[in-house]
N, C-alpha and C. Protein backbone atom coordinates (compact mmCIF):
# COMPACT_ATOMS: atom_id res chain seq x y z
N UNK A 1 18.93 -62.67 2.36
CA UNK A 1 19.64 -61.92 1.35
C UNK A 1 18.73 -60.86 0.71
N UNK A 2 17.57 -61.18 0.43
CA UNK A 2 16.57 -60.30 -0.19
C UNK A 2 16.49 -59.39 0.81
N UNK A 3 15.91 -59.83 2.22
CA UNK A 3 15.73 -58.76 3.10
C UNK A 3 16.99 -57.94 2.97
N UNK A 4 18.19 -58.29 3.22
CA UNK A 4 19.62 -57.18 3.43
C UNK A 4 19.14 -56.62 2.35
N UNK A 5 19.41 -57.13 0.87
CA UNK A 5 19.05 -56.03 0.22
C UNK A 5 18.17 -54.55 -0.14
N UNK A 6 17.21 -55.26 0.01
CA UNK A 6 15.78 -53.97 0.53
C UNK A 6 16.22 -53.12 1.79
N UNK A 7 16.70 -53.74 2.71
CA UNK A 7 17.12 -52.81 3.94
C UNK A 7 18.04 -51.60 3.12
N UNK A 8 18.90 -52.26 2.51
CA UNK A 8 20.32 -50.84 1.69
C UNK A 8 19.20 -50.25 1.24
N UNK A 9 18.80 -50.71 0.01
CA UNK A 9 17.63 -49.65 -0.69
C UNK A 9 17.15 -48.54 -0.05
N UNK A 10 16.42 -48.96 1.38
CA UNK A 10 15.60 -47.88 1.86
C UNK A 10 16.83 -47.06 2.54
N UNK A 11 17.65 -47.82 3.11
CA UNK A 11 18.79 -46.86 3.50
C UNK A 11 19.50 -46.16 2.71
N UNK A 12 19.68 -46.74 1.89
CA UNK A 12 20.44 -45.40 0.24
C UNK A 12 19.46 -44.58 -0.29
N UNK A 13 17.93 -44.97 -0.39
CA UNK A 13 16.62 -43.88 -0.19
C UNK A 13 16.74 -43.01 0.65
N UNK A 14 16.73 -43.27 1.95
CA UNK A 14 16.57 -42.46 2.70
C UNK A 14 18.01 -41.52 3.03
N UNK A 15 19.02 -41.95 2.56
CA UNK A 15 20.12 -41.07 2.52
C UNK A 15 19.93 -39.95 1.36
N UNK A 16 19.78 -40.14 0.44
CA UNK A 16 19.03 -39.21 -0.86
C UNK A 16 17.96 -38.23 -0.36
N UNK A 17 17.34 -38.68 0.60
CA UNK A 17 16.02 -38.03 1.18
C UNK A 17 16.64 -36.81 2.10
N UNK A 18 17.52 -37.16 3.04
CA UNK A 18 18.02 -36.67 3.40
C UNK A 18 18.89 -35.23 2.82
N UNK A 19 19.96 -35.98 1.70
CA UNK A 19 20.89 -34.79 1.08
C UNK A 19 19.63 -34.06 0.38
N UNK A 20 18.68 -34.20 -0.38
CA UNK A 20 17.28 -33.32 -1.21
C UNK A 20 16.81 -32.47 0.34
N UNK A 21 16.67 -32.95 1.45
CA UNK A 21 16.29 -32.14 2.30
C UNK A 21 17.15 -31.06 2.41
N UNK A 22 18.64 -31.20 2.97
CA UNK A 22 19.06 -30.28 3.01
C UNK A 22 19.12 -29.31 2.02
N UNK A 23 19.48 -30.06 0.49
CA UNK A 23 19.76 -28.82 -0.58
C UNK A 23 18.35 -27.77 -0.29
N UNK A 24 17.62 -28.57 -0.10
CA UNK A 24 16.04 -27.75 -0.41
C UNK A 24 16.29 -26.50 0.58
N UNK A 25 16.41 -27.08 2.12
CA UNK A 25 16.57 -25.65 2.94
C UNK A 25 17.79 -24.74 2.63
N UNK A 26 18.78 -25.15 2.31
CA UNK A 26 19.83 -24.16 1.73
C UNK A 26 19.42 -23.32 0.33
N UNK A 27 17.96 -23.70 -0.08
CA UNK A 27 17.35 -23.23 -1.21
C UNK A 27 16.68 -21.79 -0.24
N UNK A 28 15.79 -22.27 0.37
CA UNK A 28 15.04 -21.98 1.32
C UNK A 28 16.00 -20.71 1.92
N UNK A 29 16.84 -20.41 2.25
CA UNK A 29 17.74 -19.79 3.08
C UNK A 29 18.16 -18.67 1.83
N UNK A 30 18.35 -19.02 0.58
CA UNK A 30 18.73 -17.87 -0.47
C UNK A 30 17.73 -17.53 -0.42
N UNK A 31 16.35 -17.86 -0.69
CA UNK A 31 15.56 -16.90 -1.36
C UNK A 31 14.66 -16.33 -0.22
N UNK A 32 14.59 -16.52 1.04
CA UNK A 32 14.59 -15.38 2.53
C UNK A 32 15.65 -14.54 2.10
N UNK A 33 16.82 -14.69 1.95
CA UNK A 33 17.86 -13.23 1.52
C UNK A 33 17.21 -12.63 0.73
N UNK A 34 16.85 -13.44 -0.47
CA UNK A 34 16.46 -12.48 -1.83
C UNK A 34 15.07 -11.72 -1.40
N UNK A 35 14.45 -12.48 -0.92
CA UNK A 35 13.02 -11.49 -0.14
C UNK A 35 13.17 -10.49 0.76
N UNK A 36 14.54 -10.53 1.28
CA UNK A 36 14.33 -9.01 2.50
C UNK A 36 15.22 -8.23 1.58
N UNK A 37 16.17 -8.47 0.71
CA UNK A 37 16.64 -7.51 0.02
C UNK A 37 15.58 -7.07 -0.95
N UNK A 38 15.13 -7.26 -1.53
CA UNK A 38 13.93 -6.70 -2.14
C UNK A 38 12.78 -5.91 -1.40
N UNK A 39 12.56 -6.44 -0.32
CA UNK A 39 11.65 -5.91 0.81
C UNK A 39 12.43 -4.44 1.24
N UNK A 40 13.42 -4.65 1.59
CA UNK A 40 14.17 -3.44 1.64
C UNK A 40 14.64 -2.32 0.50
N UNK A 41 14.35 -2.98 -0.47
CA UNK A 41 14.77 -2.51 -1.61
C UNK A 41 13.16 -1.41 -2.08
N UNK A 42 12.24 -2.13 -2.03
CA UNK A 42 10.82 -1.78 -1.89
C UNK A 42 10.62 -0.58 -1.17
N UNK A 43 10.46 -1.10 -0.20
CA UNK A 43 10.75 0.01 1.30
C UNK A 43 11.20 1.51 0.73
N UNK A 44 12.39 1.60 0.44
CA UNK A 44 12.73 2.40 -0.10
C UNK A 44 12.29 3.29 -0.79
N UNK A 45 11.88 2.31 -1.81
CA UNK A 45 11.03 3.25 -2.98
C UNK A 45 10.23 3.66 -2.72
N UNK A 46 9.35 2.82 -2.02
CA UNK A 46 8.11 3.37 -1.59
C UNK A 46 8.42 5.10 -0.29
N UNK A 47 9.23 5.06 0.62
CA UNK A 47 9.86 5.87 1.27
C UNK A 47 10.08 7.20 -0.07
N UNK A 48 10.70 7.18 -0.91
CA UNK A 48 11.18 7.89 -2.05
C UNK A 48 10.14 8.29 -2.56
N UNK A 49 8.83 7.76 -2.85
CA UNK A 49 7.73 8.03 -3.62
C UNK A 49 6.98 8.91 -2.70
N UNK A 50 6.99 8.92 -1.54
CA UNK A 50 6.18 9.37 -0.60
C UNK A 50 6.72 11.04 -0.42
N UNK A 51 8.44 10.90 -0.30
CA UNK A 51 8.76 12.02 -0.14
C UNK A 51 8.62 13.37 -1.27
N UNK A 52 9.15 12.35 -2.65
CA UNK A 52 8.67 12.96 -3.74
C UNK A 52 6.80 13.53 -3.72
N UNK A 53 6.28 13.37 -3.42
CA UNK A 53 4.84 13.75 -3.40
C UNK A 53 4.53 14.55 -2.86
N UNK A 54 5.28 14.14 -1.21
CA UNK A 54 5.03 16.14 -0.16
C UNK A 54 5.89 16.85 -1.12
N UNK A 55 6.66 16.47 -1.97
CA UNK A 55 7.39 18.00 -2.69
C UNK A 55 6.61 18.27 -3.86
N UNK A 56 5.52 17.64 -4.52
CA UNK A 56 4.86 17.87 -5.38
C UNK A 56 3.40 18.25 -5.01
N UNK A 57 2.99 18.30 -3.73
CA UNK A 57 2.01 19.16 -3.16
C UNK A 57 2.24 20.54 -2.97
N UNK A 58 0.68 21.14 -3.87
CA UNK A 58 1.26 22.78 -3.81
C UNK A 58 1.01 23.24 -2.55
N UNK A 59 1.35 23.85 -2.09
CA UNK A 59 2.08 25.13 -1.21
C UNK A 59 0.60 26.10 -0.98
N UNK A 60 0.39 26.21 0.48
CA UNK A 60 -0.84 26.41 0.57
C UNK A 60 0.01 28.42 0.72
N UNK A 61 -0.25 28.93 -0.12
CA UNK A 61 0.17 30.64 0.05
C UNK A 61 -0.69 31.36 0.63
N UNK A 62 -2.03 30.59 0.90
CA UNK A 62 -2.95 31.86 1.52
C UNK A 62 -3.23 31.59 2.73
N UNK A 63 -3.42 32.65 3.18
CA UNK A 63 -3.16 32.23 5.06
C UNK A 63 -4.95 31.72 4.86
N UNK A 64 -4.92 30.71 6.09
CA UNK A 64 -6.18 30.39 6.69
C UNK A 64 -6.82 31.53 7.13
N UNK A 65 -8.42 31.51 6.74
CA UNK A 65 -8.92 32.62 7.23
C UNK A 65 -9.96 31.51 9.00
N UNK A 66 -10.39 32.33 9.80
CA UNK A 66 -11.14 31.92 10.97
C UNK A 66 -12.55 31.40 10.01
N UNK A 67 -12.32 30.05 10.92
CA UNK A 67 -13.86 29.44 10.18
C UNK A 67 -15.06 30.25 10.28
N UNK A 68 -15.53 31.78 10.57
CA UNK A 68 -16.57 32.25 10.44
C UNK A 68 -16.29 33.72 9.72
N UNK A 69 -14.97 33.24 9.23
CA UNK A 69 -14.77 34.81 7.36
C UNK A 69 -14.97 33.60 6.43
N UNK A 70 -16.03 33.12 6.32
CA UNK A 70 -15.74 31.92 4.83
C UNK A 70 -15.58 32.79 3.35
N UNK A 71 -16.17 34.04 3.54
CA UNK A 71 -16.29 34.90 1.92
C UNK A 71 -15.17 35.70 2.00
């Protein structure tokens, strides 16, 4: 009788163990979404920041002279 009992225990343990496993990877599974949307979200900006900058580099107006007119 003792033994049956302890047997349920670990078996109603280990059923608990089980459902905490899964919730955990269905945890696991949102916050990979939430990381590539942000990653992508990032991306972006960073893309945006970059472009903004070649438009905030001045503008070379004077023609190149041949590397031997340096004056």
């Amino acid at each position: 009788m003792l033994l049956e009992r302890q047997l349920g225990d670990k078996v109603k343990n280990i059923s608990d163990k089980e459902r905490e496993i899964e919730f955990l990877k269905g945890q696991i599974t949102i916050k990979d979404q939430q990381l590539d949307k942000q990653a992508f979200s990032l991306q972006s900006v960073i893309q945006e920041n970059s472009r903004l900058n070649v438009k905030l580099l001045p503008e070379n107006k004077e023609a190149k002279k041949p590397w031997w007119q340096f004056w």
